[in-house]
N, C-alpha and C. Protein backbone atom coordinates (compact mmCIF):
# COMPACT_ATOMS: atom_id res chain seq x y z
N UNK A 1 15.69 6.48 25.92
CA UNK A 1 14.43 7.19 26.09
C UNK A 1 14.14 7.98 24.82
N UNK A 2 13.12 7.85 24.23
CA UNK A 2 12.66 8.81 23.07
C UNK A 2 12.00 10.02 23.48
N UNK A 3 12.50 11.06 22.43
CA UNK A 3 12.04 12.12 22.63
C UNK A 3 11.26 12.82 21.42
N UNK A 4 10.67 14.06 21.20
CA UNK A 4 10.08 14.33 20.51
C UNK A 4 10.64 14.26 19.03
N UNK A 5 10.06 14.46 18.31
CA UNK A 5 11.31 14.52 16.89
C UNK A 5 12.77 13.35 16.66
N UNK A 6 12.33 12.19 17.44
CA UNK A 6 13.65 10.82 17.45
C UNK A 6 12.86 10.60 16.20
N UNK A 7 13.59 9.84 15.19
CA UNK A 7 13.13 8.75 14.53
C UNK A 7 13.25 7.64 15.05
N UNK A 8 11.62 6.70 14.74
CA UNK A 8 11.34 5.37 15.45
C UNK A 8 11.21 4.22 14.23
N UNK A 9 11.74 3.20 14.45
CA UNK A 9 11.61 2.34 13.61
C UNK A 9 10.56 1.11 14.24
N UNK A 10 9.35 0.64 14.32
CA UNK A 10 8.82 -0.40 14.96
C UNK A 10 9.03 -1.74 13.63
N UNK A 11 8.98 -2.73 14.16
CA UNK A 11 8.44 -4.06 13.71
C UNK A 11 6.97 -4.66 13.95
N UNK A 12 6.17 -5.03 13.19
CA UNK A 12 4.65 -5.24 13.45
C UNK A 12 3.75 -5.40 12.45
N UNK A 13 2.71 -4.81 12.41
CA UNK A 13 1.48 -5.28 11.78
C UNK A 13 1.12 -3.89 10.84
N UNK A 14 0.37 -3.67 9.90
CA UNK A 14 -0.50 -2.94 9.63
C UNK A 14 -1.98 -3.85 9.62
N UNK A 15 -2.62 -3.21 9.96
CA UNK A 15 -3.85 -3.42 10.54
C UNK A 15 -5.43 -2.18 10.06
N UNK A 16 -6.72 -2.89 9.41
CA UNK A 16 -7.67 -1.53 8.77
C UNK A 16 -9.05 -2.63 9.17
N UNK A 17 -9.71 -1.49 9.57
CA UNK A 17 -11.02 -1.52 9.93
C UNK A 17 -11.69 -0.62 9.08
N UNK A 18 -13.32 -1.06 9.06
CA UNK A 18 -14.20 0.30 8.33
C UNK A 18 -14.79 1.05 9.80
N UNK A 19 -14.49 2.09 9.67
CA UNK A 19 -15.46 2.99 10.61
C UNK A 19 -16.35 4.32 10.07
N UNK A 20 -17.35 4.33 10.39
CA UNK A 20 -18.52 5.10 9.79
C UNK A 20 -17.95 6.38 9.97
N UNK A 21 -17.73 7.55 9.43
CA UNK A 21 -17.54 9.11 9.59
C UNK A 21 -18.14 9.81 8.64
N UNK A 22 -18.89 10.54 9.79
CA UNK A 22 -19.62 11.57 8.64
C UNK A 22 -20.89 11.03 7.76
N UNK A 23 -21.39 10.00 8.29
CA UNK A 23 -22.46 9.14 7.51
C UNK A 23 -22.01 7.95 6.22
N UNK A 24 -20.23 8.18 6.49
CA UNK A 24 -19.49 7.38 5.21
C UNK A 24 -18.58 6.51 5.80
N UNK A 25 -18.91 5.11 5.08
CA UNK A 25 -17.60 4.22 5.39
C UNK A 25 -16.44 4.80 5.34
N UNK A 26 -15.30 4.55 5.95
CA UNK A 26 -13.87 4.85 5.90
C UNK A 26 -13.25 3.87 6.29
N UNK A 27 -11.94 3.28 5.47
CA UNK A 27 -11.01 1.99 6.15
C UNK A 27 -10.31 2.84 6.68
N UNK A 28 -9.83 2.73 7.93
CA UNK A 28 -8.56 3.17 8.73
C UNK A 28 -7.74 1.96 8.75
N UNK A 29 -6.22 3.10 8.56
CA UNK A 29 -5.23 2.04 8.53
C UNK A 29 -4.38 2.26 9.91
N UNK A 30 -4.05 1.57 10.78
CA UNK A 30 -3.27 1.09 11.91
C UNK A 30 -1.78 0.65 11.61
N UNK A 31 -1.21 0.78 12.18
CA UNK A 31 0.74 0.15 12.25
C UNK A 31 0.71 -0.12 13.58
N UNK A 32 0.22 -1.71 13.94
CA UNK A 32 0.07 -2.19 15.40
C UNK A 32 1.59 -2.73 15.63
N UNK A 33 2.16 -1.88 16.46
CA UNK A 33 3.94 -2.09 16.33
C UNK A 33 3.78 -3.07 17.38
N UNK A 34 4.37 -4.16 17.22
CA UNK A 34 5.08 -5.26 18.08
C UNK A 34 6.22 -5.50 18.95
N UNK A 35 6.84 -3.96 18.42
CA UNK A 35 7.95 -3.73 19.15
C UNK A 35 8.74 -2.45 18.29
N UNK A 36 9.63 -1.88 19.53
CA UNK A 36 10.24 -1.07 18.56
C UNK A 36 12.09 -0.97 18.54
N UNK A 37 12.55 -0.72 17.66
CA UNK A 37 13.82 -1.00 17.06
C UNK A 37 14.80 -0.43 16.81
N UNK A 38 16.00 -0.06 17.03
CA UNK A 38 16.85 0.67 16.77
C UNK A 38 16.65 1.26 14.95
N UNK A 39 16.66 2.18 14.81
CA UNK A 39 16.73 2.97 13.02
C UNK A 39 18.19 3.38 12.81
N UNK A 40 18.16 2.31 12.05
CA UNK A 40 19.83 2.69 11.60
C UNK A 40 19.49 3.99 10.24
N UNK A 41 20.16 4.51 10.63
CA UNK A 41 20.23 5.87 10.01
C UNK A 41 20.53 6.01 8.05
N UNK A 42 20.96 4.57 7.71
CA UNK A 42 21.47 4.30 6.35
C UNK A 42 20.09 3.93 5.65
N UNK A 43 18.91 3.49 6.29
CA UNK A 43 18.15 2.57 5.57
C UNK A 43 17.07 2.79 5.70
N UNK A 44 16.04 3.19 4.46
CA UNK A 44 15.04 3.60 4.89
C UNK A 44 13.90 2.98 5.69
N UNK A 45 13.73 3.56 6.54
CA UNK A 45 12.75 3.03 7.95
C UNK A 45 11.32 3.16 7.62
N UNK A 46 10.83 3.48 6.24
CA UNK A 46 9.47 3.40 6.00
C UNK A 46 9.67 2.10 5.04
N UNK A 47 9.70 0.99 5.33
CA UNK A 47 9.40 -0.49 4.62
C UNK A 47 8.47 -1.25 5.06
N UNK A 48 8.09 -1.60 3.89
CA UNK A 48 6.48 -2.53 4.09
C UNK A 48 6.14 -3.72 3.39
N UNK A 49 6.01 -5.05 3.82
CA UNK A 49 5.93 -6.57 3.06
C UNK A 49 4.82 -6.98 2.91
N UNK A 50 4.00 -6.97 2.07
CA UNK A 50 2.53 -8.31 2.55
C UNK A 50 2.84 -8.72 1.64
N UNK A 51 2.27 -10.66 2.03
CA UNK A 51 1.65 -11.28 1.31
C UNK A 51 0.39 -11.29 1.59
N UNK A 52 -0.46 -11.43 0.69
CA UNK A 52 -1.88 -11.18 0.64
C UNK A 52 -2.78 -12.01 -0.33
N UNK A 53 -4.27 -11.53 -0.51
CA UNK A 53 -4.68 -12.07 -2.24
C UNK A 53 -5.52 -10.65 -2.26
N UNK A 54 -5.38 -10.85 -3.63
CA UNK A 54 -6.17 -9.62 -4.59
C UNK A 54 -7.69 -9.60 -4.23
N UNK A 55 -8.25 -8.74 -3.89
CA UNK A 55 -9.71 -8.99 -3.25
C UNK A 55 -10.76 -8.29 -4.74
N UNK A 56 -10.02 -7.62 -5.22
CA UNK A 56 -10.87 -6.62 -5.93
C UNK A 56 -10.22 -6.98 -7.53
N UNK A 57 -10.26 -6.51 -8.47
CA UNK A 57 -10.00 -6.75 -9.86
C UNK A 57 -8.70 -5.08 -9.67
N UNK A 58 -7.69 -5.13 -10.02
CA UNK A 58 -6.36 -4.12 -10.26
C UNK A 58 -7.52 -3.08 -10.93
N UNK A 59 -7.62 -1.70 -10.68
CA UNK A 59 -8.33 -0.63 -11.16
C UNK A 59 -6.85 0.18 -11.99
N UNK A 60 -7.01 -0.01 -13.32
CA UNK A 60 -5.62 -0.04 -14.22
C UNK A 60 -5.70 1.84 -14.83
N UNK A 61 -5.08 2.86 -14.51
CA UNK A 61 -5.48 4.01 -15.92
C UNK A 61 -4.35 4.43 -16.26
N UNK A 62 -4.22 5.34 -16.67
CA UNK A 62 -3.56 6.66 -16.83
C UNK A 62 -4.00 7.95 -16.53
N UNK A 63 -3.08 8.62 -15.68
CA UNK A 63 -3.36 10.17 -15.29
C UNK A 63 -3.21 11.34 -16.70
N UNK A 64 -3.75 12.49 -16.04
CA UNK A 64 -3.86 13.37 -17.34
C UNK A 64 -2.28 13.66 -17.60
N UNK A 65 -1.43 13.27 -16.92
CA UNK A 65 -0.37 13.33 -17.60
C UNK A 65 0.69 12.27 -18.03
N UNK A 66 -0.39 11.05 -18.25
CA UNK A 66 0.13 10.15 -18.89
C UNK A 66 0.97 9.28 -18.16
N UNK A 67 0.63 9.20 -17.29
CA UNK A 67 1.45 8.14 -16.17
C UNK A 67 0.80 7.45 -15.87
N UNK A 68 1.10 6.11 -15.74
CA UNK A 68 -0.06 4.85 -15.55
C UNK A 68 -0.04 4.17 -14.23
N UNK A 69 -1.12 3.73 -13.32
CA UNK A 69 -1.12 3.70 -12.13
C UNK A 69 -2.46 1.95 -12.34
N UNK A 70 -2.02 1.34 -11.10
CA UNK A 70 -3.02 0.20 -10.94
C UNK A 70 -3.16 0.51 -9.16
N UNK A 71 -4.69 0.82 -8.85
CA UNK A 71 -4.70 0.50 -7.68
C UNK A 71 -5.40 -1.33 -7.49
N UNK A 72 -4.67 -1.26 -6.13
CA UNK A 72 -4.46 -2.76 -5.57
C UNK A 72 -5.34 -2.60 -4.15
N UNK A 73 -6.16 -4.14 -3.87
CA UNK A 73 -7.03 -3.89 -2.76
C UNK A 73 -6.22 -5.30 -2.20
N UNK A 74 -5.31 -5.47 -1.46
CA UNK A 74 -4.69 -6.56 -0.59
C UNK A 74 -5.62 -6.92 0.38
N UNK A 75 -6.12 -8.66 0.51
CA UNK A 75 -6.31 -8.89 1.59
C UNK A 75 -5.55 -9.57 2.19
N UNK A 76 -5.25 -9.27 3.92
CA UNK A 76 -3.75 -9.79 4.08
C UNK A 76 -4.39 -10.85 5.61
N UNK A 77 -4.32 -12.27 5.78
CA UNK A 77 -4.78 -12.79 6.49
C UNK A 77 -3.80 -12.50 8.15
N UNK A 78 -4.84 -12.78 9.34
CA UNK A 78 -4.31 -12.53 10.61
C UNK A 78 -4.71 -13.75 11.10
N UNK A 79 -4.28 -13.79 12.57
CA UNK A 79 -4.78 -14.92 13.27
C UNK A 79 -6.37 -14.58 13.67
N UNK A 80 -7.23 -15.82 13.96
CA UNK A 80 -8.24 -15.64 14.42
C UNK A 80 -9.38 -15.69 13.27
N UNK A 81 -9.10 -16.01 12.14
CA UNK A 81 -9.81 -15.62 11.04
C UNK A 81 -10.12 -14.43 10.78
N UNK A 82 -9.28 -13.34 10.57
CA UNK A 82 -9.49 -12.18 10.39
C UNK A 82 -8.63 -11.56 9.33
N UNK A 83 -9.54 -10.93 8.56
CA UNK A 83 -8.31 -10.18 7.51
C UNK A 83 -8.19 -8.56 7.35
N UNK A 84 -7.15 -8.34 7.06
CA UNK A 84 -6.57 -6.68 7.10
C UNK A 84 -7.14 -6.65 5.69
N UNK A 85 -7.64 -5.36 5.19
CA UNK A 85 -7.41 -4.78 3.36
C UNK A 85 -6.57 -3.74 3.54
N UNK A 86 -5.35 -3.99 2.84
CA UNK A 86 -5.10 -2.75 2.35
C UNK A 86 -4.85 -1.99 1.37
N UNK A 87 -5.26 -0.80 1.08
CA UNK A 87 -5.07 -0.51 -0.94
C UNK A 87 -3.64 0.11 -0.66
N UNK A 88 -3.16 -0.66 -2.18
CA UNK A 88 -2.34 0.06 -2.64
C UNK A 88 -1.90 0.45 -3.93
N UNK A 89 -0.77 0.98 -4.25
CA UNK A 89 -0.75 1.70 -5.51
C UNK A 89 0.12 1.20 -6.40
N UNK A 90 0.47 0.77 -7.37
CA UNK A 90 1.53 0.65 -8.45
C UNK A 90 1.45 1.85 -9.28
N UNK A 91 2.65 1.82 -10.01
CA UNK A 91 3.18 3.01 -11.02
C UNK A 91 3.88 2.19 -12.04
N UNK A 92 3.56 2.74 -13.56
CA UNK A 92 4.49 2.87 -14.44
C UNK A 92 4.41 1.22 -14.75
N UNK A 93 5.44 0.66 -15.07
CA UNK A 93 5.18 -1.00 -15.69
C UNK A 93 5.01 -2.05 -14.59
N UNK A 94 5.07 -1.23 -13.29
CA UNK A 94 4.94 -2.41 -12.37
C UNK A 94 3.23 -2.48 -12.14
N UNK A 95 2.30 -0.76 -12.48
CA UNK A 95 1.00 -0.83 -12.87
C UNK A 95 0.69 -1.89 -13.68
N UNK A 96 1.57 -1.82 -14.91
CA UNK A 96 0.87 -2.82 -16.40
C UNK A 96 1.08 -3.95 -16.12
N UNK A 97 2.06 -4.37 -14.96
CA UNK A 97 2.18 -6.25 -14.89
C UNK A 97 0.74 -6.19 -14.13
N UNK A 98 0.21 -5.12 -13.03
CA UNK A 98 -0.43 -5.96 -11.80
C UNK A 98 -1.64 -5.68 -12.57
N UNK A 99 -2.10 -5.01 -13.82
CA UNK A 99 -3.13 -5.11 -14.36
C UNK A 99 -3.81 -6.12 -15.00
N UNK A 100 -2.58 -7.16 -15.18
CA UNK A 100 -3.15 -8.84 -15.91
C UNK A 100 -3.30 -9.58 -14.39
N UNK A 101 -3.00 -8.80 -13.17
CA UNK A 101 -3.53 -9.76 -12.43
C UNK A 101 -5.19 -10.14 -12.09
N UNK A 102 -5.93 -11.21 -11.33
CA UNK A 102 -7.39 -11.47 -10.81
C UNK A 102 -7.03 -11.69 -9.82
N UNK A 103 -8.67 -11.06 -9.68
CA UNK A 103 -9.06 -11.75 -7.84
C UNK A 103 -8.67 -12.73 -7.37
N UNK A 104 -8.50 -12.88 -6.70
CA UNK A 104 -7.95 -14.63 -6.09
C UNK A 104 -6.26 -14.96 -6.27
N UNK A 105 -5.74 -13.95 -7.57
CA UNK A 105 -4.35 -14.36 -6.99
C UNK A 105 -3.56 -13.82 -6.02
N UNK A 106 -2.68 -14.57 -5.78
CA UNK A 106 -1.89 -14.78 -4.11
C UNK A 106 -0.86 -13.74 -4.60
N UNK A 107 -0.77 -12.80 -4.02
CA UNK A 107 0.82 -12.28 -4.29
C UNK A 107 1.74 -11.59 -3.16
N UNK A 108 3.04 -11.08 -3.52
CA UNK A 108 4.11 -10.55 -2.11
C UNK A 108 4.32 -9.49 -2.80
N UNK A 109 4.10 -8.51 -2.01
CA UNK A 109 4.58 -6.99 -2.66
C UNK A 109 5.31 -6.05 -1.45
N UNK A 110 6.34 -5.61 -1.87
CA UNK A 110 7.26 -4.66 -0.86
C UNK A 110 6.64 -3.47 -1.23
N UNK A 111 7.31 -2.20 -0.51
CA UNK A 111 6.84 -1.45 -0.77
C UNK A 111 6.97 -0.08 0.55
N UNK A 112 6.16 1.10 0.71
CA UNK A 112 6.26 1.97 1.12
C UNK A 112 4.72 2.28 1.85
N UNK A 113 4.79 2.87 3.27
CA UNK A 113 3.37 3.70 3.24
C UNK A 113 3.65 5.10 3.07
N UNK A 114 2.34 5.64 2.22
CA UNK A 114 2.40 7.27 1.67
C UNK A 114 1.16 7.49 2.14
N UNK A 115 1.21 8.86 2.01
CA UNK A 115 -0.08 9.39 1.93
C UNK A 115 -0.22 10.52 0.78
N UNK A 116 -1.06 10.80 -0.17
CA UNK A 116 -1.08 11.31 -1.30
C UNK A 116 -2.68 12.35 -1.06
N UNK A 117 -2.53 14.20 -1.24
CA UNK A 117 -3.59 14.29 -1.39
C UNK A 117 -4.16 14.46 -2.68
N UNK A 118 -5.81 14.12 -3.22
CA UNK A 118 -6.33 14.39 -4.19
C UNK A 118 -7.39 14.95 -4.36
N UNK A 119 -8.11 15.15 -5.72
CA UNK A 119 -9.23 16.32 -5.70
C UNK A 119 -10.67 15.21 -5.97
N UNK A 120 -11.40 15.31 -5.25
CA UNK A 120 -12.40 13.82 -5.71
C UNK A 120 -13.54 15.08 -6.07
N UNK A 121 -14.17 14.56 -7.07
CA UNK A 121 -15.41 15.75 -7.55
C UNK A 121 -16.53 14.71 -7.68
N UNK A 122 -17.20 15.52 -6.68
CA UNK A 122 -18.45 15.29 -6.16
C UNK A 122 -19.82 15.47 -7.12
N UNK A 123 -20.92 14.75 -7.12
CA UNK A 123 -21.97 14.43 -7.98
C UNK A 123 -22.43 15.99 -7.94
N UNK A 124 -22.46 16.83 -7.05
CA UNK A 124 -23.37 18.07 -7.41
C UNK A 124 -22.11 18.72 -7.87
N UNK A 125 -20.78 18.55 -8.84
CA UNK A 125 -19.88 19.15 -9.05
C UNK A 125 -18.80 20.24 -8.52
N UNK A 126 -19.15 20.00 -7.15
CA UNK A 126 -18.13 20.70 -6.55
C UNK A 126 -17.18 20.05 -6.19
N UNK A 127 -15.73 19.98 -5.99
CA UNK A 127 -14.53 19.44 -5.74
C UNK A 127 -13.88 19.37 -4.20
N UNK A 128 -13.74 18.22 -3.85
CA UNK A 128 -13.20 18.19 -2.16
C UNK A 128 -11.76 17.38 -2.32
N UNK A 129 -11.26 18.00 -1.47
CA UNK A 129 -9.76 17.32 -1.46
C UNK A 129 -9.71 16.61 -0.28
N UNK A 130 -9.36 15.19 -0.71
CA UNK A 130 -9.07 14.33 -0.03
C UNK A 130 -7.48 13.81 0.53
N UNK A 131 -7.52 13.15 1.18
CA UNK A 131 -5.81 12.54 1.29
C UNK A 131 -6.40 10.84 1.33
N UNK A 132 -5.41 10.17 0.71
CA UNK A 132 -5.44 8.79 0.45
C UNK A 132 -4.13 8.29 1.44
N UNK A 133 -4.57 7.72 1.73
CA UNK A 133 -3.28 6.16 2.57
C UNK A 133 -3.34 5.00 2.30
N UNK A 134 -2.03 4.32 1.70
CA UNK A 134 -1.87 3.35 0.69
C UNK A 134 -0.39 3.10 0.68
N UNK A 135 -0.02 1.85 0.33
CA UNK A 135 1.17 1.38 -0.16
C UNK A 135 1.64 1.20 -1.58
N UNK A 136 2.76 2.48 -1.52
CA UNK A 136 3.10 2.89 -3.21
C UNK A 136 4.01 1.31 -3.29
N UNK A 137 3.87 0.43 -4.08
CA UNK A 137 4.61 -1.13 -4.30
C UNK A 137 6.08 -0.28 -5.32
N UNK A 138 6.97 -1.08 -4.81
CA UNK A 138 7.96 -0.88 -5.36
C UNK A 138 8.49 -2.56 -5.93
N UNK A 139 7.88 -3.64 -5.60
CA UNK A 139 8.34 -4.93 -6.13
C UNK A 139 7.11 -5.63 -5.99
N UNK A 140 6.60 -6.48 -6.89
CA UNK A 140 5.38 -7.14 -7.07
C UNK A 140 5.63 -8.67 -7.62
N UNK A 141 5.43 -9.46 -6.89
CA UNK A 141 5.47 -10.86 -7.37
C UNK A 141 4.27 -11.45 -7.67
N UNK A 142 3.89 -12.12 -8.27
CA UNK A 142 2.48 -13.64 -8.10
C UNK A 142 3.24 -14.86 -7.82
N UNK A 143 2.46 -15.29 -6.65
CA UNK A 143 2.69 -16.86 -6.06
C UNK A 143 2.01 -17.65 -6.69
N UNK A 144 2.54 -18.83 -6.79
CA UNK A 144 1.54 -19.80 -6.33
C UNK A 144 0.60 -19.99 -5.38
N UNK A 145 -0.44 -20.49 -4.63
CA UNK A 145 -0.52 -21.26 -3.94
C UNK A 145 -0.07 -21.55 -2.60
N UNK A 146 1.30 -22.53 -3.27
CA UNK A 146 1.88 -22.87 -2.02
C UNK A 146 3.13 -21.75 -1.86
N UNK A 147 2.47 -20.75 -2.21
CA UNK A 147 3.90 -19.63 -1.59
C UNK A 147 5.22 -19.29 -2.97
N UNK A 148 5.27 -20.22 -4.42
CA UNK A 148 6.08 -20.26 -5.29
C UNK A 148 6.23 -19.02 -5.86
N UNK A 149 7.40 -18.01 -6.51
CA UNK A 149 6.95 -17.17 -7.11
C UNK A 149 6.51 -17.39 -8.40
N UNK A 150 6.14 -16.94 -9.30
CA UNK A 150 5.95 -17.32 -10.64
C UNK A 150 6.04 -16.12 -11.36
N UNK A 151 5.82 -14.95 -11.05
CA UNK A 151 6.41 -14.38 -11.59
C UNK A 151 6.52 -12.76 -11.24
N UNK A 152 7.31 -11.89 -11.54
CA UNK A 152 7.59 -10.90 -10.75
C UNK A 152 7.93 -9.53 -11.22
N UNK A 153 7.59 -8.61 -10.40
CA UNK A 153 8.37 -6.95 -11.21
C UNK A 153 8.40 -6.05 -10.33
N UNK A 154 9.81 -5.40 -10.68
CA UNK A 154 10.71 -4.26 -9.81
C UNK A 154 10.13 -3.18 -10.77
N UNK A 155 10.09 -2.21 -9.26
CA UNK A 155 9.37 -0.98 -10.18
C UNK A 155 10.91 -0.09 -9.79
N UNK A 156 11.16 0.97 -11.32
CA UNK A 156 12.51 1.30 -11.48
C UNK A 156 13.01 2.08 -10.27
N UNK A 157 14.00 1.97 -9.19
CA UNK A 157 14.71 2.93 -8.52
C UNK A 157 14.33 4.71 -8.50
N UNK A 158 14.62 5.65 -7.87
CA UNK A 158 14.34 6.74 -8.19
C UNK A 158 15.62 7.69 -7.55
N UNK A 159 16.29 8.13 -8.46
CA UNK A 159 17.40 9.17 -7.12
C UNK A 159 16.92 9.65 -6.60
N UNK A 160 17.49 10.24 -5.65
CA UNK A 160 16.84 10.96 -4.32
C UNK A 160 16.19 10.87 -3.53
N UNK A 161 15.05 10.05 -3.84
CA UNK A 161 14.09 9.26 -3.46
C UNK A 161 14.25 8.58 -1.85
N UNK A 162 13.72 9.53 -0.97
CA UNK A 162 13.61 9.10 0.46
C UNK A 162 13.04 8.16 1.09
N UNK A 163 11.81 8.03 0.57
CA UNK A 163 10.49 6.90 0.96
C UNK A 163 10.20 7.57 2.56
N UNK A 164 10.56 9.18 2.69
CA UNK A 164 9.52 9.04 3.96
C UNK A 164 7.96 9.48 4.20
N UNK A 165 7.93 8.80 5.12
CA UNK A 165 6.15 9.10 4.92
C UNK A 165 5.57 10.40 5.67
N UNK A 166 4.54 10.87 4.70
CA UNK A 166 4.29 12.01 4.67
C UNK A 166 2.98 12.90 5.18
């Protein structure tokens, strides 16, 4: 029986819709669990797989402190003809590989869900803080096609580094 404060590990889906709030699109993201699973206590229980294709062109920069980031717009197919998007994030050289990627290529990326807040500044210049939900990629491949890898990148380890979500 679970109780408040257990850690839960499910197996399943992530799953995003747009829903209107506030007069503004918003994707919501879902974790439609399929079941749920014993959490072995050694391993981190926030892990995340798609294969997908690139819907959008990699949005490639650098932050003001010089750290380089590619956001990623995954579309990840379901049954029924239906597809999930979900954004996510690269860092550091696993940013600079997914920045030579295009639309249309197929790729498998592991990875983490986070949530990150930020300051978005608004056209009449005032500043609102937002929170983002996204998958920080920690391994990035390009497929082929028929599923081949062709080619691939590990983004570096981190000590301490929990991966829980926040």
């Amino acid at each position: 029986m679970l109780s408040d404060g257990d850690t839960l590990a499910i197996d399943g889906q992530v799953r995003s819709y747009n829903k209107i709030i506030e007069g503004a699109g918003r994707l919501l993201i879902t974790a439609f669990a399929q079941k749920i699973v014993e959490n072995d206590e050694h391993e981190n229980p926030n892990q995340i797989q798609l294969t997908g294709t690139l819907c959008k062109a990699p949005a490639y920069r650098t932050t003001p402190f010089g750290r380089e980031i590619a956001d990623l717009m995954l579309a990840v197919n379901r049954s029924y003809g239906k597809s999930d998007y979900i954004p996510c994030i690269a860092w550091g050289r696993t940013a600079r590989f997914a920045s030579g990627l295009n639309v249309g290529d197929h790729v498998q990326l592991q990875g983490r869900f986070q949530s990150r807040v930020y300051q978005k500044q608004l056209p009449d210049g005032t500043v609102q803080e937002r929170t983002a939900y996204e998958v920080s990629v920690s391994r990035l491949t390009l497929e082929s096609a028929a599923g081949a890898p062709l080619a691939e990148h590990d983004a570096p380890s981190r000590p301490g580094y929990s991966g829980a979500l926040q």
